[in-house]
PDB file of N, CA and C in Angstrom:
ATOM      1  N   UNK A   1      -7.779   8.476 -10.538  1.00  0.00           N
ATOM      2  CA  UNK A   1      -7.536   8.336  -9.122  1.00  0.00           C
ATOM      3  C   UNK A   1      -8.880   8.152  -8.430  1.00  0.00           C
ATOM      4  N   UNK A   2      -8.718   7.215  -7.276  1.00  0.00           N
ATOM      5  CA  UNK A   2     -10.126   6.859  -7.021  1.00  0.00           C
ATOM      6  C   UNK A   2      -9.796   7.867  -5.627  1.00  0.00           C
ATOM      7  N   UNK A   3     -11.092   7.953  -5.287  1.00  0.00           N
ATOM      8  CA  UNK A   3     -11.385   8.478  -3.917  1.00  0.00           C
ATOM      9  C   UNK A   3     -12.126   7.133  -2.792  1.00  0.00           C
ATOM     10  N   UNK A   4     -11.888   7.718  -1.610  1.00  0.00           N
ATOM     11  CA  UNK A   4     -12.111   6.443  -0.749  1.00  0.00           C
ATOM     12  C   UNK A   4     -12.420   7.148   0.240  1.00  0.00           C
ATOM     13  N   UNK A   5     -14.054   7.196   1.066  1.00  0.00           N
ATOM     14  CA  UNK A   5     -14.326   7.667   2.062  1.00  0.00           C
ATOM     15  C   UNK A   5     -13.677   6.937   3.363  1.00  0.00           C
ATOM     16  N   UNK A   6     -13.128   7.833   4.676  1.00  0.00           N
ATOM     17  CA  UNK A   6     -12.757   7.535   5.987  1.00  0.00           C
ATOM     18  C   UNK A   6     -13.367   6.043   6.297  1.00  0.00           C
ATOM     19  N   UNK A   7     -14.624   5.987   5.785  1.00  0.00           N
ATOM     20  CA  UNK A   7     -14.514   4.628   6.723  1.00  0.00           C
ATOM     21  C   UNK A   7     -14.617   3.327   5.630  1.00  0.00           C
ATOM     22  N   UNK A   8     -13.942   3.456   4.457  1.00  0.00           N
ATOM     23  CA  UNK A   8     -13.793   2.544   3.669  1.00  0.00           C
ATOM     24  C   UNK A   8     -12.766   1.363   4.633  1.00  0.00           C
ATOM     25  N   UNK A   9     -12.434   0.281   3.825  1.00  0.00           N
ATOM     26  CA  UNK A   9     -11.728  -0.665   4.638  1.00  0.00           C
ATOM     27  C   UNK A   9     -10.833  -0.754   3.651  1.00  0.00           C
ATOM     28  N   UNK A  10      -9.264  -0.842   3.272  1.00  0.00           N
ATOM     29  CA  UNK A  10      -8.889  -1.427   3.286  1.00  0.00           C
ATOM     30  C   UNK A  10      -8.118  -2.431   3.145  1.00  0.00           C
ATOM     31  N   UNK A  11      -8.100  -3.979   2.046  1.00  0.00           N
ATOM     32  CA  UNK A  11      -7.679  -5.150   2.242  1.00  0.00           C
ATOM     33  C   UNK A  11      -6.240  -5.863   1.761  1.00  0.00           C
ATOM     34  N   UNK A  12      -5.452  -6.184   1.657  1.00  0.00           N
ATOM     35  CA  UNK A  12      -4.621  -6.763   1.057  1.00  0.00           C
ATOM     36  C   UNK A  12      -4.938  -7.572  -0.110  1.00  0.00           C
ATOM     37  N   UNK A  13      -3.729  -7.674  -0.898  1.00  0.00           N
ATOM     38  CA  UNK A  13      -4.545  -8.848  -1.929  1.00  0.00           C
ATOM     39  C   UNK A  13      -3.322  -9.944  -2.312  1.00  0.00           C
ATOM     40  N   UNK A  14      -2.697  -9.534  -1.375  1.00  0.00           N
ATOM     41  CA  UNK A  14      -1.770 -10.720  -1.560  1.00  0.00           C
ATOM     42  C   UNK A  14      -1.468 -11.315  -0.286  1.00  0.00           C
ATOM     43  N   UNK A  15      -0.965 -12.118   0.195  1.00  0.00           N
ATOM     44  CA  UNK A  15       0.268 -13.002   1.100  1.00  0.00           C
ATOM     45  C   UNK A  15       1.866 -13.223   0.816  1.00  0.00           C
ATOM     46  N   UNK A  16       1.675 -12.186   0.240  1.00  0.00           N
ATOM     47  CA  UNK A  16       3.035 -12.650  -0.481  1.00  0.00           C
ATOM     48  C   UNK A  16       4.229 -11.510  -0.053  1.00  0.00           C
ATOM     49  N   UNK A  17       4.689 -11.317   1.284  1.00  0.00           N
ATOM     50  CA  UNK A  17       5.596 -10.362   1.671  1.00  0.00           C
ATOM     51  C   UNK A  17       5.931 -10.656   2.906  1.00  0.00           C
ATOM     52  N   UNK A  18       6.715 -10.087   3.400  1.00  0.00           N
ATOM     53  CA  UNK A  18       7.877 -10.462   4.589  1.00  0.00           C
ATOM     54  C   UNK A  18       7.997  -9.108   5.083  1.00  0.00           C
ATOM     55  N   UNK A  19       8.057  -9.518   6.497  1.00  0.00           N
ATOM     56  CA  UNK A  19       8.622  -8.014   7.605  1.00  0.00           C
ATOM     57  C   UNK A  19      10.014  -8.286   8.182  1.00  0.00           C
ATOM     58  N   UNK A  20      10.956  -8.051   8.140  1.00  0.00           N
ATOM     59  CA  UNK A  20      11.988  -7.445   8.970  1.00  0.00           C
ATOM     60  C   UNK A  20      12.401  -6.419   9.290  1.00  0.00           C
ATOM     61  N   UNK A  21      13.428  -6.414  10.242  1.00  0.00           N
ATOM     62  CA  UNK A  21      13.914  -5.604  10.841  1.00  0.00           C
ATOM     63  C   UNK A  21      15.168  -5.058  10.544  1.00  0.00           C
ATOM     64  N   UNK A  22      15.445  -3.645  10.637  1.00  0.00           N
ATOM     65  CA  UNK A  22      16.677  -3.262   9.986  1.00  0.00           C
ATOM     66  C   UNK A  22      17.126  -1.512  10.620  1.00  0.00           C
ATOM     67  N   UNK A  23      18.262  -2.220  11.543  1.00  0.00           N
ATOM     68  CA  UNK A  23      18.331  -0.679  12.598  1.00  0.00           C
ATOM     69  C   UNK A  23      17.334  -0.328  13.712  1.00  0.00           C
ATOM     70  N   UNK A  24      16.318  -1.378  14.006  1.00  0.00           N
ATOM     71  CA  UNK A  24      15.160  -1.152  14.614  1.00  0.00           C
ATOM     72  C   UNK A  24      14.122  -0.725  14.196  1.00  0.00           C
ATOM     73  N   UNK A  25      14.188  -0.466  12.973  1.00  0.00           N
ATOM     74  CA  UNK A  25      12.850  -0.314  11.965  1.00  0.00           C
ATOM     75  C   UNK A  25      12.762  -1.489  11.203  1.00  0.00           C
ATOM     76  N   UNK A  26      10.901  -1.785  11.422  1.00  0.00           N
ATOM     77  CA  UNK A  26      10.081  -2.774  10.991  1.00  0.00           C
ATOM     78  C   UNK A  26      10.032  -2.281   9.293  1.00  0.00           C
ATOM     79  N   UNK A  27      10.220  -3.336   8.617  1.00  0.00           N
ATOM     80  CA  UNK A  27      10.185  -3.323   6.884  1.00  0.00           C
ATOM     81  C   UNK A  27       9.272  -4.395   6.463  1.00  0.00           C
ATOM     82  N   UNK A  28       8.396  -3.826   5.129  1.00  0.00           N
ATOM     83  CA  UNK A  28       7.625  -5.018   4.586  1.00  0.00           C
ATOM     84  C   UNK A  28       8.245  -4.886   3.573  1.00  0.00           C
ATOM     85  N   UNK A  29       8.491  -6.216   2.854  1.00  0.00           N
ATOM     86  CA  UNK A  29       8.916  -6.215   1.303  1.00  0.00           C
ATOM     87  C   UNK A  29       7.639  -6.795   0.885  1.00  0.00           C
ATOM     88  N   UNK A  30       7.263  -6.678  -0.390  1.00  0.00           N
ATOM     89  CA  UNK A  30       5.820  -7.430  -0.935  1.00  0.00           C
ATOM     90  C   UNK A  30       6.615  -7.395  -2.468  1.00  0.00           C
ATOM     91  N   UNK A  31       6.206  -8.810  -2.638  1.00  0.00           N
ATOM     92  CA  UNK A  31       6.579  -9.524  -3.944  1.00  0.00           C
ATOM     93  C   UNK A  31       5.088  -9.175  -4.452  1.00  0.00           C
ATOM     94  N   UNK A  32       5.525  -8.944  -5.917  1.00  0.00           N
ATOM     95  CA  UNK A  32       4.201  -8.730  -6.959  1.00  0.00           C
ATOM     96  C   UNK A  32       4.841  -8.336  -8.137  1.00  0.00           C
ATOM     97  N   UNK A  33       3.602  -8.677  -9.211  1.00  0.00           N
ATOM     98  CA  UNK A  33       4.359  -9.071 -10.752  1.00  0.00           C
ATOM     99  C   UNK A  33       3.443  -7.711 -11.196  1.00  0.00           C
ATOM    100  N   UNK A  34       4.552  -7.151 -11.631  1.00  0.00           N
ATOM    101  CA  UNK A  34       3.748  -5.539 -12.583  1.00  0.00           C
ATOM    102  C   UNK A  34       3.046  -6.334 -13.949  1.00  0.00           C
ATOM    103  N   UNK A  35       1.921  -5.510 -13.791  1.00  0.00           N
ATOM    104  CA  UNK A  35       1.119  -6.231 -14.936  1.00  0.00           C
ATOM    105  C   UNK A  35       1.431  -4.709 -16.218  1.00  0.00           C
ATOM    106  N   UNK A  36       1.336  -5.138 -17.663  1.00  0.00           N
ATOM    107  CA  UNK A  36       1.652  -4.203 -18.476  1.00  0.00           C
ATOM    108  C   UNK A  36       0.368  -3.030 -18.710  1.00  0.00           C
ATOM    109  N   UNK A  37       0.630  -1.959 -18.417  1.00  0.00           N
ATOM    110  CA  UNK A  37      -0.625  -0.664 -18.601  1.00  0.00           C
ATOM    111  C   UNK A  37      -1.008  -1.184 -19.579  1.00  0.00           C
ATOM    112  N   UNK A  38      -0.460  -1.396 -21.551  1.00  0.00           N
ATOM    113  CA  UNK A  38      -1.023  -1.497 -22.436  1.00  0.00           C
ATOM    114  C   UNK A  38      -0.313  -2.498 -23.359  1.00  0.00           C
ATOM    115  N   UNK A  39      -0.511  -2.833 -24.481  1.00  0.00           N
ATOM    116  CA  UNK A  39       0.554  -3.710 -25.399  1.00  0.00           C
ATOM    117  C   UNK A  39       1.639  -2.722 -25.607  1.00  0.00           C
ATOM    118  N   UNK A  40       1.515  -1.814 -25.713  1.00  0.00           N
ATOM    119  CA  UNK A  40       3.227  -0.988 -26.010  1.00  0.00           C
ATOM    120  C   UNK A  40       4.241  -1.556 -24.511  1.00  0.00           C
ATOM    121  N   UNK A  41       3.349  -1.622 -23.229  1.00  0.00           N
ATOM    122  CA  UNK A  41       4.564  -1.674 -22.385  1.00  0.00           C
ATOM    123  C   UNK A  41       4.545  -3.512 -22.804  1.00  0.00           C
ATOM    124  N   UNK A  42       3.868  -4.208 -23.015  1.00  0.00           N
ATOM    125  CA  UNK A  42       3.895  -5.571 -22.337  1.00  0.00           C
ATOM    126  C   UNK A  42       4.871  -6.116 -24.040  1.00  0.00           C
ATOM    127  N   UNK A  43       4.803  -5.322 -24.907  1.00  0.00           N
ATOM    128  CA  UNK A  43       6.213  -5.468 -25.822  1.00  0.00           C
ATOM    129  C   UNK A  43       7.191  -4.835 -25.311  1.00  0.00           C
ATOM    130  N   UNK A  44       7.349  -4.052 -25.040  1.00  0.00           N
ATOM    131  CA  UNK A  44       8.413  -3.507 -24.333  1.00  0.00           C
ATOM    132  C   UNK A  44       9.405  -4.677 -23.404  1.00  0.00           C
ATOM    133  N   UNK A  45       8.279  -5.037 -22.865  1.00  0.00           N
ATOM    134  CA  UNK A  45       9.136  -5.570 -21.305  1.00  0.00           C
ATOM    135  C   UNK A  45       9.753  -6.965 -21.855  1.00  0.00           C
ATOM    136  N   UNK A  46       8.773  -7.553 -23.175  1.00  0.00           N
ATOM    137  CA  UNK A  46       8.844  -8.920 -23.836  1.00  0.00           C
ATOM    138  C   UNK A  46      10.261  -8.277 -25.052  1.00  0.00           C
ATOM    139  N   UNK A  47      10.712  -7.605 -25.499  1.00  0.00           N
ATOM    140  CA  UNK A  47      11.746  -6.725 -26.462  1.00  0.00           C
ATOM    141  C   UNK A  47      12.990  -6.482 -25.474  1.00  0.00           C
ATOM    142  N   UNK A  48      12.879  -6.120 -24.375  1.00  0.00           N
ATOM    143  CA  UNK A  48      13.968  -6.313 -23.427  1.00  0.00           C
ATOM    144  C   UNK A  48      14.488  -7.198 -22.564  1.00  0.00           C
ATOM    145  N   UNK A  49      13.505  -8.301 -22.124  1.00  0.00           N
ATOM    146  CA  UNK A  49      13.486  -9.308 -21.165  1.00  0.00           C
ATOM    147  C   UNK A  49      13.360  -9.032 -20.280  1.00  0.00           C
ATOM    148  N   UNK A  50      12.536  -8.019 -19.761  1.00  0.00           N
ATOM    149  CA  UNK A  50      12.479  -7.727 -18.503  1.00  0.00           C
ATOM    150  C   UNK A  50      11.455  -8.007 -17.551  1.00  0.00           C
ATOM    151  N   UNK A  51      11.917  -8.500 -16.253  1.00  0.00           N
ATOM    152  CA  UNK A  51      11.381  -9.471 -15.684  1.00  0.00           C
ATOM    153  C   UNK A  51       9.680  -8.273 -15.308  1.00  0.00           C
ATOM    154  N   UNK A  52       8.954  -9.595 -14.755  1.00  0.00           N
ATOM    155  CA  UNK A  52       7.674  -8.566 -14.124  1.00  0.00           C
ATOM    156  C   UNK A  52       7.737  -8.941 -12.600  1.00  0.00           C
ATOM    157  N   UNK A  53       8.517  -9.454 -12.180  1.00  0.00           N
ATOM    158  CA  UNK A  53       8.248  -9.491 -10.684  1.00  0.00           C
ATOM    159  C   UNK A  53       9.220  -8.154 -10.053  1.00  0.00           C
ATOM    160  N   UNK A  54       8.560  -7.689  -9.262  1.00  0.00           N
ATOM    161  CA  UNK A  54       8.917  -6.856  -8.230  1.00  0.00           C
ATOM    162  C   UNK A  54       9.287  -7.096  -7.194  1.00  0.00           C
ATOM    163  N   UNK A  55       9.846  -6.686  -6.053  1.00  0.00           N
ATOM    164  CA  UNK A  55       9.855  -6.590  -4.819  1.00  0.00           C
ATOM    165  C   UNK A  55       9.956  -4.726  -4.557  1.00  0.00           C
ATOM    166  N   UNK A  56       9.030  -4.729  -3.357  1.00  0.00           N
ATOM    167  CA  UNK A  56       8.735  -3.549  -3.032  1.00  0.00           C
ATOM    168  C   UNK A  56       9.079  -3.384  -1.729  1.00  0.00           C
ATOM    169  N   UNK A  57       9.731  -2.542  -1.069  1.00  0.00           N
ATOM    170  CA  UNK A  57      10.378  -2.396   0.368  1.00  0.00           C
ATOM    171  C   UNK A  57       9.662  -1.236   1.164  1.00  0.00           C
ATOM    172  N   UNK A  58       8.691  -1.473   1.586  1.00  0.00           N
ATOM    173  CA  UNK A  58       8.371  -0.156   2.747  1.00  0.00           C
ATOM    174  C   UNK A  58       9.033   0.245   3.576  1.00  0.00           C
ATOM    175  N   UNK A  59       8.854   1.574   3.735  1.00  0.00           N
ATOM    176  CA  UNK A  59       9.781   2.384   4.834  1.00  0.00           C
ATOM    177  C   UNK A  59       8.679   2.271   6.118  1.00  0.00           C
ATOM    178  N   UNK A  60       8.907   2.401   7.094  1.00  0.00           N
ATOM    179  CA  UNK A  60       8.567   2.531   8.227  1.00  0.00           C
ATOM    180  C   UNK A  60       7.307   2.921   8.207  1.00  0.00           C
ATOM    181  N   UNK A  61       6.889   3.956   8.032  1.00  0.00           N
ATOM    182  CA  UNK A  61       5.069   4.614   7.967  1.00  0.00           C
ATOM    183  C   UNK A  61       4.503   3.566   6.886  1.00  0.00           C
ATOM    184  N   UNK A  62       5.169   3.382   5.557  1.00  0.00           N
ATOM    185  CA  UNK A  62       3.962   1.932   5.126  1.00  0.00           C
ATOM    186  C   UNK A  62       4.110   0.623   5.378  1.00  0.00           C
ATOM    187  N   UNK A  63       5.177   0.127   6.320  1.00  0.00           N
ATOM    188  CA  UNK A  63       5.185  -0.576   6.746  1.00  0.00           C
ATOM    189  C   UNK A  63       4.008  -0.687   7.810  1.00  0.00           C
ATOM    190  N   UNK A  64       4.079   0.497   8.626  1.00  0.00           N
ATOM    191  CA  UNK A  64       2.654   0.969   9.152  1.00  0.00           C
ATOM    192  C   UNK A  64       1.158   0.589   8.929  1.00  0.00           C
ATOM    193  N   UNK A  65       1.347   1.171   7.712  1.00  0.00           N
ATOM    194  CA  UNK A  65       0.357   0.941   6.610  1.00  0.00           C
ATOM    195  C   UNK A  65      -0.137  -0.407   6.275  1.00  0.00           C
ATOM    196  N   UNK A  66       0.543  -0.537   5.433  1.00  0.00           N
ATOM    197  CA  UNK A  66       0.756  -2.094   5.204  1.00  0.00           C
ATOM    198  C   UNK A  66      -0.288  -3.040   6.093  1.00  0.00           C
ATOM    199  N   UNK A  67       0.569  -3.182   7.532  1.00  0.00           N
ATOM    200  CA  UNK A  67       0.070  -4.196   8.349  1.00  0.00           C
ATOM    201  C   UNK A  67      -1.039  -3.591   9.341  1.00  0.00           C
ATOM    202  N   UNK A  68      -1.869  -2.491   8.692  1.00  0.00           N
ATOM    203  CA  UNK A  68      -2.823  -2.467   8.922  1.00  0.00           C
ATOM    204  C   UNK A  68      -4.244  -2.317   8.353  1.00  0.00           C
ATOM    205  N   UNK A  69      -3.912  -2.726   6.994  1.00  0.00           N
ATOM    206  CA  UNK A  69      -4.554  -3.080   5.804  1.00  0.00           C
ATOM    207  C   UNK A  69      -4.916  -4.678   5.717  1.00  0.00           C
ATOM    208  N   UNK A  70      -5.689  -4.966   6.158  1.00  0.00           N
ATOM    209  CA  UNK A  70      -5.853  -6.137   6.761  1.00  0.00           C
ATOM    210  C   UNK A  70      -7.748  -6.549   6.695  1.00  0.00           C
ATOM    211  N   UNK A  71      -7.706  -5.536   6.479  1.00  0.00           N
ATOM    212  CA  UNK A  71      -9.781  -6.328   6.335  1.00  0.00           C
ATOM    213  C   UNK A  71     -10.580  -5.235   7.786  1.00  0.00           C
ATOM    214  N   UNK A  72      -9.582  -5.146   8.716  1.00  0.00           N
ATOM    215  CA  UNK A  72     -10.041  -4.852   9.979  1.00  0.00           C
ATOM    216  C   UNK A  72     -10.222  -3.650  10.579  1.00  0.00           C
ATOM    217  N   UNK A  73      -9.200  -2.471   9.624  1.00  0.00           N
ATOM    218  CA  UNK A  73      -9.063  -0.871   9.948  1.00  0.00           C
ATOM    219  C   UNK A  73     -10.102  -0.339   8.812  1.00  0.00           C
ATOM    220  N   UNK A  74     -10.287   1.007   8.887  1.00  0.00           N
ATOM    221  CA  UNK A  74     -10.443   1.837   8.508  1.00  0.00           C
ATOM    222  C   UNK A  74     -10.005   2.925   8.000  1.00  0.00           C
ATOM    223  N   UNK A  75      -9.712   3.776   6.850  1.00  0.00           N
ATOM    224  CA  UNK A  75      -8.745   4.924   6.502  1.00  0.00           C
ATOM    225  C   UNK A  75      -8.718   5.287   7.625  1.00  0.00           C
ATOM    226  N   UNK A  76      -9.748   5.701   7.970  1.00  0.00           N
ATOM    227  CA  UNK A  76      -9.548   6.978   9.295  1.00  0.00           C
ATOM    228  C   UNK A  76      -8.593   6.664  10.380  1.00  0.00           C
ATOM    229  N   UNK A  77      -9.166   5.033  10.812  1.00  0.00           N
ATOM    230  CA  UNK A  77      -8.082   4.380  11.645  1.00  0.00           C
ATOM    231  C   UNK A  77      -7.000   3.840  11.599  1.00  0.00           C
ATOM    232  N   UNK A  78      -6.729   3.549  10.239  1.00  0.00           N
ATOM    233  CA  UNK A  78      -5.458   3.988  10.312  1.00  0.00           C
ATOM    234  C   UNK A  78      -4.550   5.510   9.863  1.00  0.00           C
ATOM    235  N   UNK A  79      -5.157   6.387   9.666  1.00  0.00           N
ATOM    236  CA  UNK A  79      -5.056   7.290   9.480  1.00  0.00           C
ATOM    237  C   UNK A  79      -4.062   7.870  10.681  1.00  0.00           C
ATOM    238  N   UNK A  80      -4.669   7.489  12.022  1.00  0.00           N
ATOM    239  CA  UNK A  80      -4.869   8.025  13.612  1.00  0.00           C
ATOM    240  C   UNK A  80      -3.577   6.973  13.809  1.00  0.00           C
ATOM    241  N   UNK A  81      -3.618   5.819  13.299  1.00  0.00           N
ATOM    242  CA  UNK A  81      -2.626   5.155  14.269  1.00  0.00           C
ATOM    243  C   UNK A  81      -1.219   5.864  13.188  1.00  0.00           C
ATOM    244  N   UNK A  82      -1.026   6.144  11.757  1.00  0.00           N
ATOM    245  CA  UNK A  82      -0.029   6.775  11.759  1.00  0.00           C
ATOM    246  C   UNK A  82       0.337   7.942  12.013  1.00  0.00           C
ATOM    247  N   UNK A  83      -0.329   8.936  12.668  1.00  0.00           N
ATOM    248  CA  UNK A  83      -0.088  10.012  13.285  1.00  0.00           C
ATOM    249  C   UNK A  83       0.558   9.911  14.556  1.00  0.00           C
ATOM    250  N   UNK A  84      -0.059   8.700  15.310  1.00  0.00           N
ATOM    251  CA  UNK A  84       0.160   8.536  16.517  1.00  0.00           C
ATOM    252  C   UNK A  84       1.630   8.025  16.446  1.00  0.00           C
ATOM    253  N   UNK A  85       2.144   6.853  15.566  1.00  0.00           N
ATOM    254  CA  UNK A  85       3.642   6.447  15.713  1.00  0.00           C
ATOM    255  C   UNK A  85       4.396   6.869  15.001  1.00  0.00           C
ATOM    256  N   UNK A  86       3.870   8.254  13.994  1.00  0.00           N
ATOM    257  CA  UNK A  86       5.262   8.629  13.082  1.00  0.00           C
ATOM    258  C   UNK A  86       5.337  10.208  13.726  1.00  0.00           C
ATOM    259  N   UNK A  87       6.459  10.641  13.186  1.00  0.00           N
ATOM    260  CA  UNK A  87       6.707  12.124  13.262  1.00  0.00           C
ATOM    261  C   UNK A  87       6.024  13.007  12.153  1.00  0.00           C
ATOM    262  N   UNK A  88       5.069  14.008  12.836  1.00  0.00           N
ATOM    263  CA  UNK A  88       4.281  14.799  12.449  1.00  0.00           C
ATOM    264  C   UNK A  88       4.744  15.377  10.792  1.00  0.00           C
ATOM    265  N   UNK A  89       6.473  15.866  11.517  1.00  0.00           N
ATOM    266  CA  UNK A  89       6.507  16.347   9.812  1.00  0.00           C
ATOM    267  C   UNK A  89       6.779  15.499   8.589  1.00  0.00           C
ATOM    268  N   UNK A  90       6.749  14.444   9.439  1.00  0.00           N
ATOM    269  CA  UNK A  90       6.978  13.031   7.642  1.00  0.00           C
ATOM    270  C   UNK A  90       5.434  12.730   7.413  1.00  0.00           C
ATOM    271  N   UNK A  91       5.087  12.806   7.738  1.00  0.00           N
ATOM    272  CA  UNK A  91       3.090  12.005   7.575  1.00  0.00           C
ATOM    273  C   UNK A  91       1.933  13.540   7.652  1.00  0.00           C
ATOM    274  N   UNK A  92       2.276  14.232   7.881  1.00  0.00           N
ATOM    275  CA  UNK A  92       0.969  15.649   7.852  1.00  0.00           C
ATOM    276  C   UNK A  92       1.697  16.244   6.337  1.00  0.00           C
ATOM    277  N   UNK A  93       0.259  16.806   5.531  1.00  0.00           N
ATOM    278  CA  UNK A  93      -0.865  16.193   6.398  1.00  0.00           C
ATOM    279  C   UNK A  93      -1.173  15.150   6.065  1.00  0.00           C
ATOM    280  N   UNK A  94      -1.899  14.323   7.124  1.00  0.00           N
ATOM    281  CA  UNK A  94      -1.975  12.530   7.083  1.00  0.00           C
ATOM    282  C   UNK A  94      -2.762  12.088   6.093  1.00  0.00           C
ATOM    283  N   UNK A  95      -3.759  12.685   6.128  1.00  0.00           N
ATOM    284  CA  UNK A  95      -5.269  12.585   5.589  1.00  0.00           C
ATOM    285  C   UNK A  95      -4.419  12.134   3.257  1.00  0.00           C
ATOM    286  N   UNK A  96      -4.427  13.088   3.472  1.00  0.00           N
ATOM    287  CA  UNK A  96      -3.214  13.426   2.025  1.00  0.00           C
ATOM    288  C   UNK A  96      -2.692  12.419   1.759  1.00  0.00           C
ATOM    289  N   UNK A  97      -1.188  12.259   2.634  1.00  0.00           N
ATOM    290  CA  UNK A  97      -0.606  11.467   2.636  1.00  0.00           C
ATOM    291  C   UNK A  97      -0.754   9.873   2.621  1.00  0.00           C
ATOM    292  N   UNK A  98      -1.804   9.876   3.607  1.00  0.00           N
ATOM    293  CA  UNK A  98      -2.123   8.470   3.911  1.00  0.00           C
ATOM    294  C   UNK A  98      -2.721   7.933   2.208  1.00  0.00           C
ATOM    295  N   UNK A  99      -4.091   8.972   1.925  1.00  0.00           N
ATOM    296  CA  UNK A  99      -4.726   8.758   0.338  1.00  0.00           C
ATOM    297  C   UNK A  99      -3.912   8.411  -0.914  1.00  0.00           C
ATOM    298  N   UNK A 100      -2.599   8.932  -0.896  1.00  0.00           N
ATOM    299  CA  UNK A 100      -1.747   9.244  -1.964  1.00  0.00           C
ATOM    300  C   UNK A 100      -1.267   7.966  -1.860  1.00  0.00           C
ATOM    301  N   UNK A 101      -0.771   7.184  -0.713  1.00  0.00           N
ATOM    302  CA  UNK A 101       0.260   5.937  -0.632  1.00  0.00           C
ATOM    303  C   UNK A 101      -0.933   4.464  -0.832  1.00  0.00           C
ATOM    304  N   UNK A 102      -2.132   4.785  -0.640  1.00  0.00           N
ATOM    305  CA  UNK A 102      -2.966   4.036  -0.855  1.00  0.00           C
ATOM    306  C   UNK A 102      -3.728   3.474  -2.095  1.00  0.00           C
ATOM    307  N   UNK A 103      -3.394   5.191  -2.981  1.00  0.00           N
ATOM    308  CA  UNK A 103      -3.801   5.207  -3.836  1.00  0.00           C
ATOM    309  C   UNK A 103      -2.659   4.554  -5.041  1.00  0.00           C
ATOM    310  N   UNK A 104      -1.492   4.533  -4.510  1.00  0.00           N
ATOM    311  CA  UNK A 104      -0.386   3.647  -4.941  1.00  0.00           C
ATOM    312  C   UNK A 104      -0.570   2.180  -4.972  1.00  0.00           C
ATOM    313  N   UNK A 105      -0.889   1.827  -3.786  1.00  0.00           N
ATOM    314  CA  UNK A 105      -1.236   0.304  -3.824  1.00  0.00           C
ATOM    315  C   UNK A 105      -2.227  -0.065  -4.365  1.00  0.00           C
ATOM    316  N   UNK A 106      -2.904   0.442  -4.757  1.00  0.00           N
ATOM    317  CA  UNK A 106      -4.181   0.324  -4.940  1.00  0.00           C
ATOM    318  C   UNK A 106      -4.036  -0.030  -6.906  1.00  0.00           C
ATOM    319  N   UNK A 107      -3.499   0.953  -7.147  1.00  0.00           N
ATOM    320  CA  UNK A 107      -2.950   0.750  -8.677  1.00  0.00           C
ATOM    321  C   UNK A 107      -2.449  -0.117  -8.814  1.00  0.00           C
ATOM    322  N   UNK A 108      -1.538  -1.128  -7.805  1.00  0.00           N
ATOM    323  CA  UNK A 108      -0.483  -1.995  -8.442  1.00  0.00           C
ATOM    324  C   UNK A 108      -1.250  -3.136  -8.117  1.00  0.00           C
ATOM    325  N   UNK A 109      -2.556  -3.457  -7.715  1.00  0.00           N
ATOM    326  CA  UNK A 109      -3.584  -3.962  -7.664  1.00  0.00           C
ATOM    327  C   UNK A 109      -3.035  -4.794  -6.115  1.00  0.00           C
ATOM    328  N   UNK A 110      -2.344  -4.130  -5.392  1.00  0.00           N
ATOM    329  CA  UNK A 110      -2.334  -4.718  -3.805  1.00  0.00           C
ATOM    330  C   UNK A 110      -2.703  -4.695  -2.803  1.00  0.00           C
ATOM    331  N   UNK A 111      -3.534  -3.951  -3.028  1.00  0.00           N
ATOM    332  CA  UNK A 111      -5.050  -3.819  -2.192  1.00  0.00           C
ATOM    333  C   UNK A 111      -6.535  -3.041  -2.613  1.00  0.00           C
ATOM    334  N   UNK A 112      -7.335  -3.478  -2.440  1.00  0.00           N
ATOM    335  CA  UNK A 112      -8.954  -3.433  -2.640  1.00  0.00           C
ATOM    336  C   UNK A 112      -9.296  -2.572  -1.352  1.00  0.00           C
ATOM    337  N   UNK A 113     -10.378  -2.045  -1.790  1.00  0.00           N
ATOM    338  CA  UNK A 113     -11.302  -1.333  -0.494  1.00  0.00           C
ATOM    339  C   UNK A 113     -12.689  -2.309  -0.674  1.00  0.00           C
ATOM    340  N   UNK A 114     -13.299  -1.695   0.644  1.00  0.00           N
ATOM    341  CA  UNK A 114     -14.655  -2.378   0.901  1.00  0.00           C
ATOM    342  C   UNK A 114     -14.969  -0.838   1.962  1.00  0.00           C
ATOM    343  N   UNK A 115     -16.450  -1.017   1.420  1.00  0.00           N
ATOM    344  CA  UNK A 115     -17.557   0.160   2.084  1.00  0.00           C
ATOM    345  C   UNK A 115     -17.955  -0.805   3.456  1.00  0.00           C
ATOM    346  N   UNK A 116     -17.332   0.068   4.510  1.00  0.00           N
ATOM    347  CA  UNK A 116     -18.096  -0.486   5.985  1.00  0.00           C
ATOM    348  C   UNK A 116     -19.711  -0.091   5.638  1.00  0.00           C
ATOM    349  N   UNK A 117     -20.223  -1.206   5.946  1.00  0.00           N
ATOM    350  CA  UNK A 117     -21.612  -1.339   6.163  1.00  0.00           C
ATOM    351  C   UNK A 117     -21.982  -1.178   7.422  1.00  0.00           C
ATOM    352  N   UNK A 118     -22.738  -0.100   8.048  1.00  0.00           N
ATOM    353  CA  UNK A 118     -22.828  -0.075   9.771  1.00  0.00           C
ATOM    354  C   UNK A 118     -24.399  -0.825  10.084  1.00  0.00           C
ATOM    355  N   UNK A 119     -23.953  -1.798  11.013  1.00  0.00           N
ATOM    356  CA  UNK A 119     -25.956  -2.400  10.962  1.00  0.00           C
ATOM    357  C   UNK A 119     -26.338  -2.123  11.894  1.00  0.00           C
TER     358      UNK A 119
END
């Protein structure tokens, strides 16, 4: 598990997902192809036929997330903006929370960080 200081950035690594709407909550789906951990899974998946594309559906807070992973925020800032639009007891503590869902994407190789450089 990597660690990622507050003012890391960040980025997406794909284009490849869609937002709608559903009940009045904003949804991202993001298409992406699971790559195999090792040759045991990537026989596996080739022994069953099983496909590698995904679709992944965010709920509301990573939908959040999501579309603010963009090159332009900051953990911290977005950290603040999901505190600010979710309910306290689904997202605290944020700090945690926010790391843990990042640290998700981050594995499935759908987003990269970058060290803010301050000049």
């Amino acid at each position: 598990m990597s660690a990622h200081a507050p003012s890391s950035i960040p980025t997406r690594t794909t284009d490849d997902w869609d937002v709608t709407t559903s009940d009045g909550d904003r949804r991202v789906t993001i298409r992406w192809t699971k790559r195999p951990r090792n040759r045991l899974d990537g026989f596996l998946f080739d022994l069953f036929g099983t496909s590698r594309e995904r679709d992944l559906t965010l709920d509301s807070v990573g939908t959040t997330v999501w579309t603010h992973c963009d090159g332009e925020h900051t953990v911290s800032e977005i950290a603040a903006v999901v505190a600010d639009e979710h309910d306290a007891d689904r997202v605290e503590p944020v700090d945690e929370t926010l790391a843990h869902f990042l640290m998700q994407l981050e594995e499935r190789d759908l987003i990269r960080f970058e060290n803010r450089t301050d000049e």
